[in-house]
Protein backbone atom coordinates (compact mmCIF):
# COMPACT_ATOMS: atom_id res chain seq x y z
CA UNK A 1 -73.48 -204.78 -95.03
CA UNK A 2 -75.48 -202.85 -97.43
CA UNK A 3 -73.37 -199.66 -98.87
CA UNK A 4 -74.86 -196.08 -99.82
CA UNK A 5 -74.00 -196.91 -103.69
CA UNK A 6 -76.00 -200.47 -103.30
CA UNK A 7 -79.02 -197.88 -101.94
CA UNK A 8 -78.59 -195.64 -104.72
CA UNK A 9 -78.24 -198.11 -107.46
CA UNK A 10 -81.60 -199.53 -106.70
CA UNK A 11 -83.21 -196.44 -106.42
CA UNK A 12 -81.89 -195.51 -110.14
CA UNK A 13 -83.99 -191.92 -109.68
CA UNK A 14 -86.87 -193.79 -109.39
CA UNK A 15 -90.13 -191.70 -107.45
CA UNK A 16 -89.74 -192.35 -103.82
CA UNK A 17 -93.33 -192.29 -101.55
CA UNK A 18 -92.50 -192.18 -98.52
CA UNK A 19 -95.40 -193.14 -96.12
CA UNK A 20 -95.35 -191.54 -92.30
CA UNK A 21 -96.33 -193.20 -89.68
CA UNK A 22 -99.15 -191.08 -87.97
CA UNK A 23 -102.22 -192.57 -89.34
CA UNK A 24 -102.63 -196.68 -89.17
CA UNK A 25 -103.44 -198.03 -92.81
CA UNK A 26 -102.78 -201.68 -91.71
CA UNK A 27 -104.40 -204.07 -94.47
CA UNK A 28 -104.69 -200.94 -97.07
CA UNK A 29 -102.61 -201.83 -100.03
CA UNK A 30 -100.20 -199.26 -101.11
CA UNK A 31 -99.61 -199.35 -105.30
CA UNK A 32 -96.50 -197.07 -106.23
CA UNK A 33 -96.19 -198.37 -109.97
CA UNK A 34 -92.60 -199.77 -109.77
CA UNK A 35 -91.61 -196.34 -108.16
CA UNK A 36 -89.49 -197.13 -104.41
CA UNK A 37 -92.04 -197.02 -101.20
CA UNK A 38 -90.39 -196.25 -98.07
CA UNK A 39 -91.58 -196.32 -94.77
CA UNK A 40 -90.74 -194.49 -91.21
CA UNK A 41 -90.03 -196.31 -88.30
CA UNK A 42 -93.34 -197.80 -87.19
CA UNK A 43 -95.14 -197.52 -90.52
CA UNK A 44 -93.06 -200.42 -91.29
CA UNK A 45 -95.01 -202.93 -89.24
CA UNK A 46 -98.34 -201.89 -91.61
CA UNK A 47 -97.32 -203.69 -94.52
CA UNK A 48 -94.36 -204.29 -96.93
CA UNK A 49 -91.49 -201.40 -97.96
CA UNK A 50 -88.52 -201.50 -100.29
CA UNK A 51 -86.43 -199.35 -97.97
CA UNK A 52 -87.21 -199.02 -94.13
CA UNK A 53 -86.12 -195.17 -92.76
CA UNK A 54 -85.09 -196.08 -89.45
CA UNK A 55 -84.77 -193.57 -86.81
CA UNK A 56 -85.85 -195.44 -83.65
CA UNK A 57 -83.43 -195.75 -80.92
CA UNK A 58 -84.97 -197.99 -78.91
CA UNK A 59 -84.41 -201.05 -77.92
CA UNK A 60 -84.16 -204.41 -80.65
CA UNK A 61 -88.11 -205.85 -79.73
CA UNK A 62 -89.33 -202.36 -80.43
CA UNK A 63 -87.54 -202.66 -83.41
CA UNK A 64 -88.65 -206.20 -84.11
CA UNK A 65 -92.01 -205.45 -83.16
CA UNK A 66 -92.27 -202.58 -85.71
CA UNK A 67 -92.09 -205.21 -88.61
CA UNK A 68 -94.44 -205.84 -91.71
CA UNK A 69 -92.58 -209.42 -93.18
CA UNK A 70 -89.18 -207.61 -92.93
CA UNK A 71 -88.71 -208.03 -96.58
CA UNK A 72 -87.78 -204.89 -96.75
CA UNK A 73 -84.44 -205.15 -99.32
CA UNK A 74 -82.53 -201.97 -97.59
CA UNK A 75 -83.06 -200.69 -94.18
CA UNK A 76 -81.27 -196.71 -93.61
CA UNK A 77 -80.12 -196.32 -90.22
CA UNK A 78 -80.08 -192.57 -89.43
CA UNK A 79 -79.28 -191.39 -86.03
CA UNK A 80 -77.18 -188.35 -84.58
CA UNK A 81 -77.94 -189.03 -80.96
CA UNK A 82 -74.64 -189.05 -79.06
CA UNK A 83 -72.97 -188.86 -82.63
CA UNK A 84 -74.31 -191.79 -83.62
CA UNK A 85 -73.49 -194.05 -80.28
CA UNK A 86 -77.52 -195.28 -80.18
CA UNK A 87 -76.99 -195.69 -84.13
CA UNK A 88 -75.12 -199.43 -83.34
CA UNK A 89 -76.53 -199.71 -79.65
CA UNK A 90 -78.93 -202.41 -79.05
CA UNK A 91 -78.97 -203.04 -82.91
CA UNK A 92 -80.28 -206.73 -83.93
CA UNK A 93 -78.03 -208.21 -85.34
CA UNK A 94 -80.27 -210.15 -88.29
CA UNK A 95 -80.82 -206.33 -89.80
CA UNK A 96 -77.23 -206.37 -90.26
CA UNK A 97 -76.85 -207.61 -93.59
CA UNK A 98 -79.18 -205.14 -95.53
CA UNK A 99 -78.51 -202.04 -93.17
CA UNK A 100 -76.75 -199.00 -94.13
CA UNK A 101 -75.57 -196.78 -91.63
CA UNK A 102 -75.67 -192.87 -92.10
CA UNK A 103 -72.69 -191.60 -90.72
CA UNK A 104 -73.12 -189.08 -87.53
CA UNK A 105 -71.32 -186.15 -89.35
CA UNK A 106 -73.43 -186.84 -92.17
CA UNK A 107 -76.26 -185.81 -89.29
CA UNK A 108 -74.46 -182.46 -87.98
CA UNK A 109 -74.07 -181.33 -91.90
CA UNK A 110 -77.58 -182.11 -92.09
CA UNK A 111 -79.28 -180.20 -89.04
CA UNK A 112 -76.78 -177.56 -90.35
CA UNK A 113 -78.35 -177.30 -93.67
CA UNK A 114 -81.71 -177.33 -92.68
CA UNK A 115 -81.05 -175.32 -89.01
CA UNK A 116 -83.37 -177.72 -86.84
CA UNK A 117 -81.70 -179.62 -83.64
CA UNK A 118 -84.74 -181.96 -83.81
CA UNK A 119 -86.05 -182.63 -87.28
CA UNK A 120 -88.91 -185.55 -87.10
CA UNK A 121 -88.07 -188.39 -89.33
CA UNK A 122 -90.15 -188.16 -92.49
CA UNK A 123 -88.43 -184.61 -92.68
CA UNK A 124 -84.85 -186.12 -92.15
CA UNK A 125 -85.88 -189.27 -95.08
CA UNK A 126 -86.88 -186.32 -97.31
CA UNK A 127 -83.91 -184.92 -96.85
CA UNK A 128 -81.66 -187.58 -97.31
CA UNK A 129 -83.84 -189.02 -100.67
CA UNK A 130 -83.64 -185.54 -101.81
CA UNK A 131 -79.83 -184.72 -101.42
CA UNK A 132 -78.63 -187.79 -102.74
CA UNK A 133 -80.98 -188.80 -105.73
CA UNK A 134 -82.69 -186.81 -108.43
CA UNK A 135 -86.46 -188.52 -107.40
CA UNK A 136 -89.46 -186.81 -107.16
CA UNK A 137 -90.48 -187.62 -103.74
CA UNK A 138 -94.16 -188.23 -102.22
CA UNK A 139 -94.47 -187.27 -98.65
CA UNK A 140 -97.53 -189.64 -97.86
CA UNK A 141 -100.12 -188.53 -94.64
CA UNK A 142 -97.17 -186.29 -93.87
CA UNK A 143 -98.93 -183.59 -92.29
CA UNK A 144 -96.38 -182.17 -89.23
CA UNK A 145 -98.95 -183.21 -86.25
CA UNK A 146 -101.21 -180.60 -87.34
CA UNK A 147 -104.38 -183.15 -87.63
CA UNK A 148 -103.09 -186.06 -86.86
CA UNK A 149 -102.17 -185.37 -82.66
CA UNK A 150 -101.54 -188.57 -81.43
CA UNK A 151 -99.00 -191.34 -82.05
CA UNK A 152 -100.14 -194.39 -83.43
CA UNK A 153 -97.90 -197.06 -81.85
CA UNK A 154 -97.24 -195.31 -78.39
CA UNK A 155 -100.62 -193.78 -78.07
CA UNK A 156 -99.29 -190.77 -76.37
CA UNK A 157 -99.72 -187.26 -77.48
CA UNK A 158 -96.83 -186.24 -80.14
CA UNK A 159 -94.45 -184.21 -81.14
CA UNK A 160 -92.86 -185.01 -78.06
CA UNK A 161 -91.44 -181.62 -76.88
CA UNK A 162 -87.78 -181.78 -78.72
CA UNK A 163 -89.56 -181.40 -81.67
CA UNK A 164 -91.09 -178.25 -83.75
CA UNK A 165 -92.96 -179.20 -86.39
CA UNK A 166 -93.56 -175.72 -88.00
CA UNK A 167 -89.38 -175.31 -88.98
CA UNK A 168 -89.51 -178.77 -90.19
CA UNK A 169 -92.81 -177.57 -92.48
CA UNK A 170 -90.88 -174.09 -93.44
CA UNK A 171 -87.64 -176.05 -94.55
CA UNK A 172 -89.71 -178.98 -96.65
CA UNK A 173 -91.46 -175.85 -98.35
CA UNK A 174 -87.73 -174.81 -99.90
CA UNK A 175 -87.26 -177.92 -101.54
CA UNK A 176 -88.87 -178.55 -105.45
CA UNK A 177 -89.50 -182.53 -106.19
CA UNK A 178 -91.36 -182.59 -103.50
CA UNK A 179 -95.06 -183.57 -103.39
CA UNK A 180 -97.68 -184.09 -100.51
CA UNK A 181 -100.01 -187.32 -100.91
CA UNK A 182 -102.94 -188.47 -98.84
CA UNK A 183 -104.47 -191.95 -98.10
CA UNK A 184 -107.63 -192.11 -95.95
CA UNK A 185 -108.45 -195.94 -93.90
């Protein structure tokens, strides 16, 4: 199993773009100059990612489904749902070997620090990259639902209720190394 130094070692303070998953850029190629690309749950099956931010909970052919060639060399598994119980449910077992697994009280600290119950996964990824490297960090099409209304995989209208885009906006405004990049299909 893949450890947090392992993660941070390969990173080596590297720029991190991190590429949401709202808008579909299947087939567009995504050049980050040796830098680290990461990408958020179902962004992943649009094309190829060093690290995959995974903060799905469903069940392992979602997760499978959600692939690009799942060469992918780290995955992060980040979830405080039932302190962490959903984390290992259901998990596949071939992700195993290149997963690491962010602790539960890792997530309390975390929705401490930035006071949201809910935060939406590119905010918790920006988080994490930002805490525990010196990066700058590229938030890529990450615009908190405020063009982009629908979700991309499910096709449903999003945020889904539990979330509130507008805190997870105000507390990604606090942070320097951050910076806001856009790719139109």
């Amino acid at each position: 199993m893949t450890t947090f130094e392992d993660i941070i070692n390969f990173i080596n303070n590297r720029d991190i773009y991190i590429i949401a998953s709202g808008i579909n850029l299947e087939g567009i190629e995504i050049e980050t100059f040796g830098n680290v690309l990461v990408r958020l749950n179902s962004s992943r099956r649009w094309g190829e990612c060093d690290i995959w931010f995974n903060n799905q909970v469903q069940n392992p052919k979602f997760q499978r489904d959600s692939h690009g060639s799942g060469n992918e060399k780290y995955i992060i598994r980040a979830n405080g749902d039932s302190d962490g119980a959903f984390m290992y449910l259901h998990y596949p077992k071939e992700f195993l070997p290149h997963t690491y697994f962010w602790r539960p009280e890792f997530w309390k600290q975390m929705t401490g620090e930035m006071n949201i119950d809910r935060p939406l996964t590119g905010t918790i990824a920006a988080y994490w990259f930002h805490k525990y490297t010196e990066s700058i960090i590229h938030l890529v099409n990450y615009d908190f639902y405020e063009e982009n209304k629908v979700h991309t995989v499910k096709n449903i209208p999003s945020p889904t209720p539990c979330h509130k885009p507008w805190l997870d906006k105000a507390f990604l405004g606090g942070l320097d190394r951050l910076r806001y990049e856009w790719i139109r299909p």
